[in-house]
N, C-alpha and C. Protein backbone atom coordinates (compact mmCIF):
# COMPACT_ATOMS: atom_id res chain seq x y z
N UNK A 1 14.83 8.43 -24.07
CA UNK A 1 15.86 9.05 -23.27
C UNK A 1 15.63 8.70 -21.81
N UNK A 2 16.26 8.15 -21.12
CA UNK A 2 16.61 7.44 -20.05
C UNK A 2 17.13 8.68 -18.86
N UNK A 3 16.59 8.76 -17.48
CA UNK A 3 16.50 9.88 -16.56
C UNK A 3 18.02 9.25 -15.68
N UNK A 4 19.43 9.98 -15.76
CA UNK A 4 20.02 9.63 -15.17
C UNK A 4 20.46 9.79 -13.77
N UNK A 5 21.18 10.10 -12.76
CA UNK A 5 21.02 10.70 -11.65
C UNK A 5 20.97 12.04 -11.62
N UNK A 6 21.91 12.49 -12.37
CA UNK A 6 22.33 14.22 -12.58
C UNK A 6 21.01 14.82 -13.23
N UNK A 7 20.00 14.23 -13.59
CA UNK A 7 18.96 14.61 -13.82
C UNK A 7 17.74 14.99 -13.09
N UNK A 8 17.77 13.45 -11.95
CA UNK A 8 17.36 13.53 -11.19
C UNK A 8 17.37 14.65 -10.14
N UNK A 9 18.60 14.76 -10.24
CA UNK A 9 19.22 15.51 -8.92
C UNK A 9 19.05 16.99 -8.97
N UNK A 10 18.67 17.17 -10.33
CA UNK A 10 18.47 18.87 -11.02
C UNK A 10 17.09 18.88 -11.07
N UNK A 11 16.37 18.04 -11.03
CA UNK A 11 14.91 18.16 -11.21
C UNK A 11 14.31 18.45 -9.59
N UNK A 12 15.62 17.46 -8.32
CA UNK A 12 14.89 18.22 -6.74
C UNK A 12 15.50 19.00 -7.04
N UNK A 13 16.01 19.71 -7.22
CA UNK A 13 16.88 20.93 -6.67
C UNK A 13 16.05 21.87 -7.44
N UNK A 14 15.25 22.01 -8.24
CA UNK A 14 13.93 22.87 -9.02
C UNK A 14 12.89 23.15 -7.79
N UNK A 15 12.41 21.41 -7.92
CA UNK A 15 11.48 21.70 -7.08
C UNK A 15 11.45 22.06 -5.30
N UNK A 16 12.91 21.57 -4.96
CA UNK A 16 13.38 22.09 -3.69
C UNK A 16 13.48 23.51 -3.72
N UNK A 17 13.97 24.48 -4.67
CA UNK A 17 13.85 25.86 -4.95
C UNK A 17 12.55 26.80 -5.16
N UNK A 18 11.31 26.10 -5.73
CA UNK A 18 10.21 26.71 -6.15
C UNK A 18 9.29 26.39 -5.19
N UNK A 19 9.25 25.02 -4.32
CA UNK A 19 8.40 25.02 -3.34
C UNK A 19 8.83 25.54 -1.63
N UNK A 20 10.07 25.68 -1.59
CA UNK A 20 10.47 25.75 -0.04
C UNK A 20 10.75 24.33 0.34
N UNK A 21 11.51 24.14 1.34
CA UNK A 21 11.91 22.95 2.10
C UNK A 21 10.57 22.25 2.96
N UNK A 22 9.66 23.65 3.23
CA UNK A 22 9.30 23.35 4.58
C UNK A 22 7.90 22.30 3.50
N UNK A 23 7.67 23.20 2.14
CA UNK A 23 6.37 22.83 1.84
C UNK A 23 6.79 21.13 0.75
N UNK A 24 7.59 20.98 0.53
CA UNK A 24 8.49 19.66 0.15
C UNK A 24 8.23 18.35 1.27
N UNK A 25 8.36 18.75 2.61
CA UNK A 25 8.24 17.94 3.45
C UNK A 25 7.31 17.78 3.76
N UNK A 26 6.28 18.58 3.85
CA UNK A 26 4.90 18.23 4.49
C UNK A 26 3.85 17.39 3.27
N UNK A 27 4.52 17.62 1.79
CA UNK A 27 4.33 16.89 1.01
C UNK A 27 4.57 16.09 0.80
N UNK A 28 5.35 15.28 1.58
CA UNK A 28 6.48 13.91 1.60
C UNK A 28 5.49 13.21 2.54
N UNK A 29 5.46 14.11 3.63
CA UNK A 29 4.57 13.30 4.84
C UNK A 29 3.33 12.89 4.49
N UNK A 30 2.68 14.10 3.87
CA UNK A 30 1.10 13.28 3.44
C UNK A 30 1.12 12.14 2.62
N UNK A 31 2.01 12.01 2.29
CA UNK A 31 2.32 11.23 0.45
C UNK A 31 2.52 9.81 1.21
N UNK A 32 3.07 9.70 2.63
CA UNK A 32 3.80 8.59 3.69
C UNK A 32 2.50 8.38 4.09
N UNK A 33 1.56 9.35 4.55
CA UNK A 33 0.20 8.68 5.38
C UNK A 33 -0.27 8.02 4.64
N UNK A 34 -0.63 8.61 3.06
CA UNK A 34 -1.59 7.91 2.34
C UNK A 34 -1.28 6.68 1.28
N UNK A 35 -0.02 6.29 1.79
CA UNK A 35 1.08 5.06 1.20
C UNK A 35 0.77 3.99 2.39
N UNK A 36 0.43 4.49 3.66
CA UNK A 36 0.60 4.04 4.75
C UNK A 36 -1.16 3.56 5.49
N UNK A 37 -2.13 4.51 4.79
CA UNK A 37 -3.64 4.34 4.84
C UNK A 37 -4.23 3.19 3.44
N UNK A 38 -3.11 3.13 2.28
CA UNK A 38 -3.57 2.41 1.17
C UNK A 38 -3.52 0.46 1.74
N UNK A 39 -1.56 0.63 2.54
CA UNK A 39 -1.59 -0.47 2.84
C UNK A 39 -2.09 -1.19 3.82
N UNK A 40 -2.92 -0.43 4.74
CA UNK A 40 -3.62 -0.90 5.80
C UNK A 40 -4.95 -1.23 5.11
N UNK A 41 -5.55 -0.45 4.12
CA UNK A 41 -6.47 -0.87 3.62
C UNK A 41 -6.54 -2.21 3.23
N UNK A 42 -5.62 -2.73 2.01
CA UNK A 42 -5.14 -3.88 1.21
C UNK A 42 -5.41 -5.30 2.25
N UNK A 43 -4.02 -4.68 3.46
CA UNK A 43 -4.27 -5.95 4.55
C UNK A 43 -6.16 -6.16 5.07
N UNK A 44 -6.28 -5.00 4.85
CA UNK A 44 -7.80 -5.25 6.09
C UNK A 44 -8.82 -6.06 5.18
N UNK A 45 -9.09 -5.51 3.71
CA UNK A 45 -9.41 -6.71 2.66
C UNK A 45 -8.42 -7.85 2.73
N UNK A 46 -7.36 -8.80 2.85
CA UNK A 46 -7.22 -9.29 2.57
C UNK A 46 -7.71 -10.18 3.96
N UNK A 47 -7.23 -9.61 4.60
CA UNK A 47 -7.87 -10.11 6.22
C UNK A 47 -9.40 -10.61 6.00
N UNK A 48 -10.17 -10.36 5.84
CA UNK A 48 -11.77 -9.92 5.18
C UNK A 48 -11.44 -11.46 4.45
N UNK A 49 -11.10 -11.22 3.35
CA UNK A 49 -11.23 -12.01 2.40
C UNK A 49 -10.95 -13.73 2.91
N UNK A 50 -9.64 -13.60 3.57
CA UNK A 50 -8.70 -14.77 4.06
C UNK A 50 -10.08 -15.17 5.28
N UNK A 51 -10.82 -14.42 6.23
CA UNK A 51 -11.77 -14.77 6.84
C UNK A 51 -12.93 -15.74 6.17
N UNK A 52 -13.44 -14.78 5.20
CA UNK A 52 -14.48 -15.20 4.71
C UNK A 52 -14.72 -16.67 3.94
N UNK A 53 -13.63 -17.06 3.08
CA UNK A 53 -12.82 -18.16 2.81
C UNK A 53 -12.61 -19.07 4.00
N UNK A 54 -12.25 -18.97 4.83
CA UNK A 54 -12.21 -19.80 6.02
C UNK A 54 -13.48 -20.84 6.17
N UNK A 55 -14.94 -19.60 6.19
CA UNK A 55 -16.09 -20.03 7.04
C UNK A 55 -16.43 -20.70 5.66
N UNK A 56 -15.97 -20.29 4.26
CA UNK A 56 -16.94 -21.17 3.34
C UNK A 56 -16.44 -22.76 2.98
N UNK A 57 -15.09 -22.73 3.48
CA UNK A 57 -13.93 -23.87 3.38
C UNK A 57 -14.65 -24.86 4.45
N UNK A 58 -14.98 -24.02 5.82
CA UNK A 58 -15.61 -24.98 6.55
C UNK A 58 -16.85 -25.71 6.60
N UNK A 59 -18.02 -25.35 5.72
CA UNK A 59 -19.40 -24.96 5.31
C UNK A 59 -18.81 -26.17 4.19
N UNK A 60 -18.05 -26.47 3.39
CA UNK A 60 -17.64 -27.61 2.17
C UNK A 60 -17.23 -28.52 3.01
N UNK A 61 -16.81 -28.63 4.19
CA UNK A 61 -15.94 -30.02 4.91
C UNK A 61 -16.78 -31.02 5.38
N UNK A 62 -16.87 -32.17 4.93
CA UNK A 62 -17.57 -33.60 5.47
C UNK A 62 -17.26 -33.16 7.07
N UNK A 63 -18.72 -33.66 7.15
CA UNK A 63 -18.48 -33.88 9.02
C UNK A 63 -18.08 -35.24 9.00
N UNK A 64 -17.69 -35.58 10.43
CA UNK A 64 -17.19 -37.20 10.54
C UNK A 64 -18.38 -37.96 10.19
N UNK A 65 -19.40 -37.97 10.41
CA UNK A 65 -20.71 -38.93 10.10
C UNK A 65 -20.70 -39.17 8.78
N UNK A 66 -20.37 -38.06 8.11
CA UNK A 66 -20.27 -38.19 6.46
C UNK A 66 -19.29 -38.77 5.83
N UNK A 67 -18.17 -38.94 6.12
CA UNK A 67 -16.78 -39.42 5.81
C UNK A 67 -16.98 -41.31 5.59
N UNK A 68 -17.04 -42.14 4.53
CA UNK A 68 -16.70 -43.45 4.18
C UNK A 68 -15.24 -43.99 4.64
């Protein structure tokens, strides 16, 4: 069984009723920081990674003396 909109739309309107507006939003917001702390993470490894790769790419490269 497949969730259609009218379903959707009855399922906030539950939880918009049982939690308050105010406590809905501040749950939205944390939910935004830590969506927002995951993807800074991801970049900062990949950053990391894309670095580290660099120095070993350069560490494999013939110097000119070596090159035929």
């Amino acid at each position: 069984m497949q969730m259609g909109p009218l379903q959707i739309l009855l399922i906030a309107i539950v939880v918009l009723v049982l939690f308050g507006r105010g406590k809905v939003s501040a749950l939205m917001g944390e939910f935004g920081k830590g969506i927002t702390a995951f993807k800074k993470g991801v970049n900062d490894g990949t950053a990391e990674l894309e670095k580290d790769a660099s120095v070993v790419a350069k560490d494999v490269t013939p110097e000119e003396k070596d090159k035929v």
